[in-house]
Protein backbone atom coordinates (compact mmCIF):
# COMPACT_ATOMS: atom_id res chain seq x y z
CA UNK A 1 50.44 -51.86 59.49
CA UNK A 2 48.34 -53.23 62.10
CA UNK A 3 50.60 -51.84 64.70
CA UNK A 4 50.33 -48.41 63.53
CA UNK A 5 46.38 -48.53 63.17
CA UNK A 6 45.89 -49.78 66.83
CA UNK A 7 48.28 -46.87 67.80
CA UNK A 8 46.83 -43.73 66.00
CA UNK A 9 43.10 -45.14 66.74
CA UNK A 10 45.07 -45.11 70.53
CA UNK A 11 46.57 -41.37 69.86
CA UNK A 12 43.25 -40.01 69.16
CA UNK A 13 41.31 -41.82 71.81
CA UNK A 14 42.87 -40.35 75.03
CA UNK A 15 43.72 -36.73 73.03
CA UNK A 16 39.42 -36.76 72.84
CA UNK A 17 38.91 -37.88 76.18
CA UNK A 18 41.35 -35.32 77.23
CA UNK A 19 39.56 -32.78 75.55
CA UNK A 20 36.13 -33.88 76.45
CA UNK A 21 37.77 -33.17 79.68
CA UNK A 22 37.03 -29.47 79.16
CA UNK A 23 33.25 -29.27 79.76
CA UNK A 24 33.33 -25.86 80.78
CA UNK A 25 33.93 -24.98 77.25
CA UNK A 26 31.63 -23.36 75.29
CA UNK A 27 30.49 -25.23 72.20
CA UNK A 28 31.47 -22.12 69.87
CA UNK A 29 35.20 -22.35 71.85
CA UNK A 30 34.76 -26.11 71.86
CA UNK A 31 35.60 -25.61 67.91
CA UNK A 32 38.90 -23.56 68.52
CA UNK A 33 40.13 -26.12 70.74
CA UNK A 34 43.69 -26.71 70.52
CA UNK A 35 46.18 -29.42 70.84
CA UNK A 36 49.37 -28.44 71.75
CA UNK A 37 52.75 -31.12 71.46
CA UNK A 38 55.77 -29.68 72.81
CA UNK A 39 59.11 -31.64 71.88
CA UNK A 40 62.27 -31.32 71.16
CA UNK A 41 61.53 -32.16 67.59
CA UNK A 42 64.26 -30.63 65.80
CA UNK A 43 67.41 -31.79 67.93
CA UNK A 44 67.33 -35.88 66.70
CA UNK A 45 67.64 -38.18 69.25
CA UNK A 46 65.28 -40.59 71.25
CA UNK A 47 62.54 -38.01 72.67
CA UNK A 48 62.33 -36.53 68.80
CA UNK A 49 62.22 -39.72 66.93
CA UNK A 50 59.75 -40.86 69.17
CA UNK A 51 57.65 -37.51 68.88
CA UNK A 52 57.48 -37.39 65.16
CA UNK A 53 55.57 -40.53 65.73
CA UNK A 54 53.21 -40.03 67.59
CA UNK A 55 52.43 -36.62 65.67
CA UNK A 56 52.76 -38.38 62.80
CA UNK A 57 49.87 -40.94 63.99
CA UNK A 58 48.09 -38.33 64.96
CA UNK A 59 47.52 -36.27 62.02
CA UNK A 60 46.69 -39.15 60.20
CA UNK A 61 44.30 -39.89 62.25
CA UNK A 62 42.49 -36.98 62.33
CA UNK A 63 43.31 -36.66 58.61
CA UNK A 64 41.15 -40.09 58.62
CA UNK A 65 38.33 -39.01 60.91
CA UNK A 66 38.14 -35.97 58.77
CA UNK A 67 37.43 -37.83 55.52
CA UNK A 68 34.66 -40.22 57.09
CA UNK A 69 33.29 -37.09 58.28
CA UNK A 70 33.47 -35.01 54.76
CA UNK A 71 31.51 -38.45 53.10
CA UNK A 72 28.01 -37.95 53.77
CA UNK A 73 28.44 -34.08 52.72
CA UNK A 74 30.23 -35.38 49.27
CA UNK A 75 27.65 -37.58 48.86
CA UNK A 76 24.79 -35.03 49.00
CA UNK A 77 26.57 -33.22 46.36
CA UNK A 78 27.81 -30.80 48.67
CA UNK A 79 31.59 -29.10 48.35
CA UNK A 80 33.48 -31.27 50.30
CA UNK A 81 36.37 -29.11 52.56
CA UNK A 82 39.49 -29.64 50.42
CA UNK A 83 41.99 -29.22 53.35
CA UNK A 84 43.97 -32.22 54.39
CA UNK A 85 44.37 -30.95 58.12
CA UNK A 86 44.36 -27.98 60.53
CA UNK A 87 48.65 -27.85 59.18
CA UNK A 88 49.04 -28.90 55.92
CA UNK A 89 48.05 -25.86 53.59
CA UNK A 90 51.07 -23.28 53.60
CA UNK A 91 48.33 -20.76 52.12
CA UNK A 92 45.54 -21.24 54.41
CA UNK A 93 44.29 -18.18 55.94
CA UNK A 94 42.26 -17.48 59.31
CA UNK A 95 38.61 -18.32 57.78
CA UNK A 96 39.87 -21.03 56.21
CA UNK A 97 41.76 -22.60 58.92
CA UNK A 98 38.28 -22.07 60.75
CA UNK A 99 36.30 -23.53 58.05
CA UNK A 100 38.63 -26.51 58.01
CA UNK A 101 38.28 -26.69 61.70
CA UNK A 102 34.82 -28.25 60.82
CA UNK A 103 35.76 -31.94 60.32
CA UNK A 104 38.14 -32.32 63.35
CA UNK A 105 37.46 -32.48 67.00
CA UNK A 106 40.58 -30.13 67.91
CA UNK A 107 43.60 -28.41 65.84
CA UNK A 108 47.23 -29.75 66.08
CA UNK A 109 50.20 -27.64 66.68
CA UNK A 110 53.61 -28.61 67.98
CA UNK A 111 56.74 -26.00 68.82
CA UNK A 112 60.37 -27.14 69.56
CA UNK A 113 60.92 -27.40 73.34
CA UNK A 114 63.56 -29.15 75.90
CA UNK A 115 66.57 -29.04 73.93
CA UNK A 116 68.48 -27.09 71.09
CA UNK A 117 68.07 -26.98 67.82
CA UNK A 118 70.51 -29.39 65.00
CA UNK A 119 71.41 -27.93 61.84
CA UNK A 120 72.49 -31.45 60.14
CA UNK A 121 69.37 -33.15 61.69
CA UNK A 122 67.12 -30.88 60.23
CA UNK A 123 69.04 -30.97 56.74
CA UNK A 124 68.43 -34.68 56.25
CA UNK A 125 64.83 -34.92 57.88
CA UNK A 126 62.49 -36.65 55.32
CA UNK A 127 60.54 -34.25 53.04
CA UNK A 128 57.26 -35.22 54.29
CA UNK A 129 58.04 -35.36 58.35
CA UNK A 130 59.77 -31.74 57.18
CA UNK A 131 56.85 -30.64 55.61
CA UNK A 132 54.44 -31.77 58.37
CA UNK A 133 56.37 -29.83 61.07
CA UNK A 134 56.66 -26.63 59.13
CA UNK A 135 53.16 -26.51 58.84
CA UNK A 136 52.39 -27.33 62.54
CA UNK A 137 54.60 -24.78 63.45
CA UNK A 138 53.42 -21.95 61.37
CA UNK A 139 52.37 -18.91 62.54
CA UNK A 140 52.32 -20.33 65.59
CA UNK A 141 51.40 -17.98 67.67
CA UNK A 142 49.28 -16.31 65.73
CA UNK A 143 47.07 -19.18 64.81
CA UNK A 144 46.72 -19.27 68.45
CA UNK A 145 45.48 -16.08 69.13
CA UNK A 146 41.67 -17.16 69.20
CA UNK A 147 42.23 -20.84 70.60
CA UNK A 148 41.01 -22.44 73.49
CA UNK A 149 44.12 -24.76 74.67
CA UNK A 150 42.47 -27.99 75.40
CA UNK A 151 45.61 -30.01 75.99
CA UNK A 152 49.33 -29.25 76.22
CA UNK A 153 51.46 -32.23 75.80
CA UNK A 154 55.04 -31.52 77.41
CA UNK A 155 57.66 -34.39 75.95
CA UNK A 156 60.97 -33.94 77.33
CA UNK A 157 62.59 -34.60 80.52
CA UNK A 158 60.60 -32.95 83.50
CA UNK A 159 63.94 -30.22 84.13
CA UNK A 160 62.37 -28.50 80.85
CA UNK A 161 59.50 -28.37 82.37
CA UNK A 162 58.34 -24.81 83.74
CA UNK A 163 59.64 -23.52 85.83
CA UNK A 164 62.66 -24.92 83.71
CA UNK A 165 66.24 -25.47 84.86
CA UNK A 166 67.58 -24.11 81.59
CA UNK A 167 66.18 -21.45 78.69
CA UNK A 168 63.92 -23.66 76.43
CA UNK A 169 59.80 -22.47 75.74
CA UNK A 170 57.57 -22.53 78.58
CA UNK A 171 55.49 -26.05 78.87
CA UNK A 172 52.86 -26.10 80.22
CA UNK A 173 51.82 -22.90 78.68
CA UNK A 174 49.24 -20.63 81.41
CA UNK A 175 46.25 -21.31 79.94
CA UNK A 176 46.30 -25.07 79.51
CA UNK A 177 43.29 -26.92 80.33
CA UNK A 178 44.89 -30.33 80.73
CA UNK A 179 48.63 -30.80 81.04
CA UNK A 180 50.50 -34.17 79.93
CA UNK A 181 53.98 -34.93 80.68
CA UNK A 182 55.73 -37.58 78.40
CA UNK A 183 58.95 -38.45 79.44
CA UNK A 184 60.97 -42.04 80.92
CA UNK A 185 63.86 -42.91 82.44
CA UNK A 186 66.70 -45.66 82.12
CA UNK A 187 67.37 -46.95 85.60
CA UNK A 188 65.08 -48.31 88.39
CA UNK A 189 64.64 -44.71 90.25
CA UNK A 190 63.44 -41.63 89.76
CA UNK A 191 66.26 -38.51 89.51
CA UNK A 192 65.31 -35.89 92.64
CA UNK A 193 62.93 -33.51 92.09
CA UNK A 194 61.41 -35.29 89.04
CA UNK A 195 58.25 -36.57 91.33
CA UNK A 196 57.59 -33.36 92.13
CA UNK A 197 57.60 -31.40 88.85
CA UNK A 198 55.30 -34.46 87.29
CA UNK A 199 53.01 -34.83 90.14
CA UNK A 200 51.62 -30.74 89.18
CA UNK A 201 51.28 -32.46 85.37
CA UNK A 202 47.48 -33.74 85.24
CA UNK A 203 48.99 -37.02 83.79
CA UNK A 204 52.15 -38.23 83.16
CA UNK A 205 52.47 -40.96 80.08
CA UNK A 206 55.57 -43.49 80.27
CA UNK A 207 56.29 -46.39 77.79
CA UNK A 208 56.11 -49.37 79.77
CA UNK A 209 55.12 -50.79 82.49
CA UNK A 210 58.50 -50.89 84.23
CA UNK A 211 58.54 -46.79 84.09
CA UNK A 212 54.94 -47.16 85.82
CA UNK A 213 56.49 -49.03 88.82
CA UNK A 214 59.66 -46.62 88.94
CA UNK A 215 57.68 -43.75 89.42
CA UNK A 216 55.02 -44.68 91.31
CA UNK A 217 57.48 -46.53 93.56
CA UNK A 218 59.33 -42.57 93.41
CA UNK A 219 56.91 -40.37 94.68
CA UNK A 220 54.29 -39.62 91.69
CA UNK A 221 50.55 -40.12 92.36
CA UNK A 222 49.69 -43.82 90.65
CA UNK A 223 46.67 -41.62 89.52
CA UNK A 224 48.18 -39.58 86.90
CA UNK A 225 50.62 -42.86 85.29
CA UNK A 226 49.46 -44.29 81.76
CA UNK A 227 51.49 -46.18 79.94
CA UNK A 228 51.77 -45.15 76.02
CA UNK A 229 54.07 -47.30 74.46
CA UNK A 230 56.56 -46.24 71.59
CA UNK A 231 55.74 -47.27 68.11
CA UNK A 232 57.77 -48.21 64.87
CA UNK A 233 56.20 -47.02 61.57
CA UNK A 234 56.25 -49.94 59.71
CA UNK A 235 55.55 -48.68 56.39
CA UNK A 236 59.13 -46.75 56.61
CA UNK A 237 60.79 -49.82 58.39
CA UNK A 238 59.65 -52.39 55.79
CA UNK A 239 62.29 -54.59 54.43
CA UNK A 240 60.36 -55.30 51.45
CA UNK A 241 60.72 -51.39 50.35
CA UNK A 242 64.46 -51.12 50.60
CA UNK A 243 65.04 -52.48 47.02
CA UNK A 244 69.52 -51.83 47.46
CA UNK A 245 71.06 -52.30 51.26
CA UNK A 246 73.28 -49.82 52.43
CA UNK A 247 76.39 -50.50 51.05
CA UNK A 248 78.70 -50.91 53.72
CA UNK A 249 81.50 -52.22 51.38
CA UNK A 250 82.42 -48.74 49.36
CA UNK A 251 82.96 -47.12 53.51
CA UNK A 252 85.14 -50.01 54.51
CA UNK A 253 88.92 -50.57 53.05
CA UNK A 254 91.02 -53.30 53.46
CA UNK A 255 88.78 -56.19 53.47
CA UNK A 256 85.91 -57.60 50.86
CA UNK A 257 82.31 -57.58 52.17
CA UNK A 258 80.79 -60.44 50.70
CA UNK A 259 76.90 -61.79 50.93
CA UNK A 260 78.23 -64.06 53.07
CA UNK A 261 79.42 -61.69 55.54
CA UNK A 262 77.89 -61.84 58.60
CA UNK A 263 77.36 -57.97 59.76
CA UNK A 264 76.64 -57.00 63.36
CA UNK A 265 74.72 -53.46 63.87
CA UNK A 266 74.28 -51.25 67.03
CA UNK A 267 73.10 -47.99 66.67
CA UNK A 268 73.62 -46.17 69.96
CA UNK A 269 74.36 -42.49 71.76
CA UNK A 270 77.91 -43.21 72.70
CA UNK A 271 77.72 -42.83 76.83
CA UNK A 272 78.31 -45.04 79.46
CA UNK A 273 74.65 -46.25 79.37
CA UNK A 274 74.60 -48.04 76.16
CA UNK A 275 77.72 -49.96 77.40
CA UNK A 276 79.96 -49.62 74.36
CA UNK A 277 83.11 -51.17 76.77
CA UNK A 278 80.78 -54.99 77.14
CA UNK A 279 79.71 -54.73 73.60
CA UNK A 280 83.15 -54.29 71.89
CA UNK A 281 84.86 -56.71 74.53
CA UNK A 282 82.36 -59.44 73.94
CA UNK A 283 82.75 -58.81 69.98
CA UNK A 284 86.96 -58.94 70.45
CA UNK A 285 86.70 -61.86 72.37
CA UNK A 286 84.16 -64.14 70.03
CA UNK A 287 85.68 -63.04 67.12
CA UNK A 288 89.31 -62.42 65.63
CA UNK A 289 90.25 -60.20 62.71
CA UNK A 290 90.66 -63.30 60.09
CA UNK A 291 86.85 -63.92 60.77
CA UNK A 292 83.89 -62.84 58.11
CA UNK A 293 82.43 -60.78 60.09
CA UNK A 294 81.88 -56.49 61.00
CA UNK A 295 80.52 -54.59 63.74
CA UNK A 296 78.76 -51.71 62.35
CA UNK A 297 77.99 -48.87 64.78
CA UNK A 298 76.06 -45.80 64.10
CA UNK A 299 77.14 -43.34 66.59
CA UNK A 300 78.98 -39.91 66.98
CA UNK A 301 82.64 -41.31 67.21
CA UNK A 302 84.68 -43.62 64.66
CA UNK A 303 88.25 -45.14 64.90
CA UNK A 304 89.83 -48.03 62.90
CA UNK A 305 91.18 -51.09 64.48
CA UNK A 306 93.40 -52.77 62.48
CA UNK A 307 94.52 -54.95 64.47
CA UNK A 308 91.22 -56.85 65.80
CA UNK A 309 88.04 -58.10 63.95
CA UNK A 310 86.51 -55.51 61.88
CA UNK A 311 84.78 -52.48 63.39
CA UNK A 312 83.53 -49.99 61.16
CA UNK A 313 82.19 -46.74 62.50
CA UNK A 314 78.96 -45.66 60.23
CA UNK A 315 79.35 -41.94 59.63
CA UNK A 316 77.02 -40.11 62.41
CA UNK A 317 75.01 -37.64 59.65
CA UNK A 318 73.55 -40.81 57.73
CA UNK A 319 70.34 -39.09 56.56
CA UNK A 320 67.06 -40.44 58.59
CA UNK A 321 65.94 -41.87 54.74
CA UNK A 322 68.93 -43.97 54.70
CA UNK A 323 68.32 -45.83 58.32
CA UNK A 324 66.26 -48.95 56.31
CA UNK A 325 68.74 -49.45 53.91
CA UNK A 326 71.18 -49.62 56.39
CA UNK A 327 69.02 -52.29 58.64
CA UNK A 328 68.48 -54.02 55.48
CA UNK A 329 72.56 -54.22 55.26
CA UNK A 330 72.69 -55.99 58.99
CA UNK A 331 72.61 -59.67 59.67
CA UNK A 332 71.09 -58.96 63.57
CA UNK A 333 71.19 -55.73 65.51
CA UNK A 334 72.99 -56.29 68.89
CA UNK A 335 73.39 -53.72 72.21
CA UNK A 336 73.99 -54.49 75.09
CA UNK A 337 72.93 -51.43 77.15
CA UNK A 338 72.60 -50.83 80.41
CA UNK A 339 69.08 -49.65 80.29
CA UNK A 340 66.22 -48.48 78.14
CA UNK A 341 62.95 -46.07 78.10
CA UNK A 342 62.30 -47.89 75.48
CA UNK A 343 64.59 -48.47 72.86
CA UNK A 344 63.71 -47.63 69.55
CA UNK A 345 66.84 -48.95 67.00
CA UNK A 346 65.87 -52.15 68.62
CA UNK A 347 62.23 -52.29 67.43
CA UNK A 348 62.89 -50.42 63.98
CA UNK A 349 65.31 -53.53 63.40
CA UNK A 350 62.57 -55.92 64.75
CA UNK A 351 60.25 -53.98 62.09
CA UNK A 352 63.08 -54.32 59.56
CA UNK A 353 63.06 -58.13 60.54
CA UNK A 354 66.59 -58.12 62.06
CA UNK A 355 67.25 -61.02 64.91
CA UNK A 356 67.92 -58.45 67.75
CA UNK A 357 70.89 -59.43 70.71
CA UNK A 358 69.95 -56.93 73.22
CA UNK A 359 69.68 -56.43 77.33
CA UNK A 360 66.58 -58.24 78.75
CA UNK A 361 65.68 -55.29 81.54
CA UNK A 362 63.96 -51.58 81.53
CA UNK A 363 62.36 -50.30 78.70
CA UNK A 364 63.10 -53.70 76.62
CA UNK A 365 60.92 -55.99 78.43
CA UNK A 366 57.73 -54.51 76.96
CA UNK A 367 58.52 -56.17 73.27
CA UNK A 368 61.11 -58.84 74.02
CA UNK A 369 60.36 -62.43 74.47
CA UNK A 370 62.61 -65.42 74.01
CA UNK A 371 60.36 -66.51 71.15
CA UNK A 372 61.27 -63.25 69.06
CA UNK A 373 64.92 -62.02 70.10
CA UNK A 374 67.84 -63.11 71.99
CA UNK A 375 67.63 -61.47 75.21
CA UNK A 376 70.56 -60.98 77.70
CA UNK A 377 69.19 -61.13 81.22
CA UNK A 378 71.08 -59.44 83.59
CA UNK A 379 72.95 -60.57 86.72
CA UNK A 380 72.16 -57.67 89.05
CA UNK A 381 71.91 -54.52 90.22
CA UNK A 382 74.54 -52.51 91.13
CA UNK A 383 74.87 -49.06 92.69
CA UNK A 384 76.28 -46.31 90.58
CA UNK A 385 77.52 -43.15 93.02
CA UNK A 386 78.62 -40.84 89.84
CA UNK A 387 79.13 -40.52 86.28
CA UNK A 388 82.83 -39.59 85.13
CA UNK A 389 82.27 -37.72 82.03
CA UNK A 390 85.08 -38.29 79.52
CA UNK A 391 86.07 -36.02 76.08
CA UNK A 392 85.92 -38.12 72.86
CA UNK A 393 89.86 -38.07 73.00
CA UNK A 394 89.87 -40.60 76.17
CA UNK A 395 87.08 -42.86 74.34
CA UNK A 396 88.96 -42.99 71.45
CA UNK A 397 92.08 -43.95 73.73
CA UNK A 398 90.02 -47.41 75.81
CA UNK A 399 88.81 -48.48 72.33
CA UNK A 400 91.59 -48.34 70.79
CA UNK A 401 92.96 -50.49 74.10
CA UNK A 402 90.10 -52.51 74.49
């Protein structure tokens, strides 16, 4: 809880210094300021999770500020404004979205940008993180007719932003006052061109402190770096609300899970960078199939192997609600990646109070200590000259030979 405090008291702090950015603006506009988040927060993966945070911070944030605001007015006996936020009535219309406008500094929208949309994410998003980006999305453009744009927040990889390298919505938008790339990268440079495209951004927010170094050290102006780290919401991640673990037993044939079974989880994108090939080797080696134990991997590919110590592939459209329960499940979380922006299974199993076996460089080195996790510290670097990209018919073939 105290986590997610000092980070949405964080949130609103630089969005109002941002905004008080904007002198020029009138005091009447001042109240039609706008802050826009554009994400891809309707594909899954790390750049959404880690956007529905921070808009989920946000708003209740503001939703917070709004109510110490609305006291003195209730207390005078005064009609308090019944709106929670500038997007949570479905029925709200124009005056009332500017009445409502009374109690906040600026108005929150967001809009999906950087990557395509996923049918089976969207399905199984929780009802309230559905319900609070349908109504930051609605009407958006209308609702932005009469704004001023304070801040435009552009989270995605800097090829989405304009002038993009693929079709995705235009970020920054024209009129922005103040521009904010969020984005991060895995290895210990900077892909070309990137410098360029953030260095027009008036800042650019990483994670960590490692992605500080990496860019400065590539070409973008030390200036415009703040680091914002990631954050876990703890109330979701909170072992002591899971009342039943996932039960991993009823998916897995063949062989009795017991309490006693000690149960290995990685969650991972399965790609070269996450190092499936040292994680399943090191597993193989320590461990034979008569052994109590399972490695249970939530990813987009599954295959049985009957022959070595229990693997069991999680099915890859395990609704978002269903991620604690299946923490709860795990004895320790282990990955052994190759690098991290951040690396956000690890600290929702940290949150979930899972021991965590994970690579001690990148992203990971903000959180981990030898005090709370069992970090693997790295030999080296080494240079990588390509990436061969292979169909999920040749991964299946190496682990099957692994």
């Amino acid at each position: 809880m105290m986590m997610m405090t000092i980070f949405r008291l964080l949130v609103l702090a630089l969005a109002s210094r941002f905004l008080q950015s904007a002198a020029a603006v009138s005091a009447d506009a001042a109240l039609a300021s706008t802050v826009i988040w554009y994400a891809p927060f309707l594909s899954g993966g790390g750049y959404c999770s880690e956007a529905h945070s921070y808009i989920a911070a946000m708003e209740e944030a503001l939703h917070e500020l709004q109510e110490r605001r609305r006291q003195p007015t209730a207390a005078a006996g005064k009609p308090a404004n019944g709106h929670l936020s500038s997007a949570s009535d479905s029925s709200r219309g124009e005056d009332d979205d500017a009445v409502a406008q009374e109690d906040r500094p600026f108005s929150l929208f967001v809009t999906q940008h950087g990557d395509s949309y996923n049918a089976a994410f969207i399905r199984d998003l929780p009802d309230s993180m559905r319900k609070l980006m349908e109504n930051a999305k609605r009407d958006f453009h209308w609702r932005l007719k009469h704004k001023t744009i304070a801040l435009a927040i552009c989270h995605s990889e800097p090829g989405a932003w304009h002038p993009p390298r693929y079709s995705t919505s235009r970020c920054p938008p024209r009129d922005a006052r103040y521009t904010v790339g969020r984005t991060m990268f895995e290895t210990d440079r900077v892909p070309k061109g990137w410098s360029d495209r953030m260095n027009k951004m008036d800042e650019i927010w990483v994670p960590t402190r490692f992605q500080e170094k990496i860019f400065r050290d590539g070409g973008v102006s030390a200036e415009r770096l703040r680091v914002l780290p990631e954050a876990v919401d703890v109330d979701f991640f909170d072992p002591a609300r899971v009342e039943t673990p996932y039960d991993l037993a009823k998916e897995i044939t063949g062989r009795t899970i017991t309490p006693t079974t000690t149960i290995f989880l990685s969650i991972f994108k399965w790609e070269e960078r996450k190092a499936w090939r040292v994680l399943l080797k090191a597993y193989f080696q320590a461990f034979t199939k008569d052994d109590d134990v399972v490695l249970a991997i939530l990813t987009k590919l599954g295959q049985s192997l009957d022959e070595l110590p229990l693997v069991h592939m999680v099915s890859p459209n395990l609704p978002q609600n269903q991620l604690p329960a299946l923490y709860k499940a795990a004895t320790a979380f282990v990955l052994p990646s190759r690098g991290e922006g951040w690396g956000r299974p690890h600290v929702e199993a940290m949150s979930m109070e899972l021991p965590i076996i994970a690579t001690f460089w990148s992203g990971t080195t903000e959180y981990m200590t030898e005090e709370n996790s069992y970090p693997l510290n790295i030999e080296g670097l080494v240079e990588v000259y390509g990436v061969a990209v292979l169909d999920d018919s040749m991964l299946l073939t190496v682990v099957v030979l692994a």
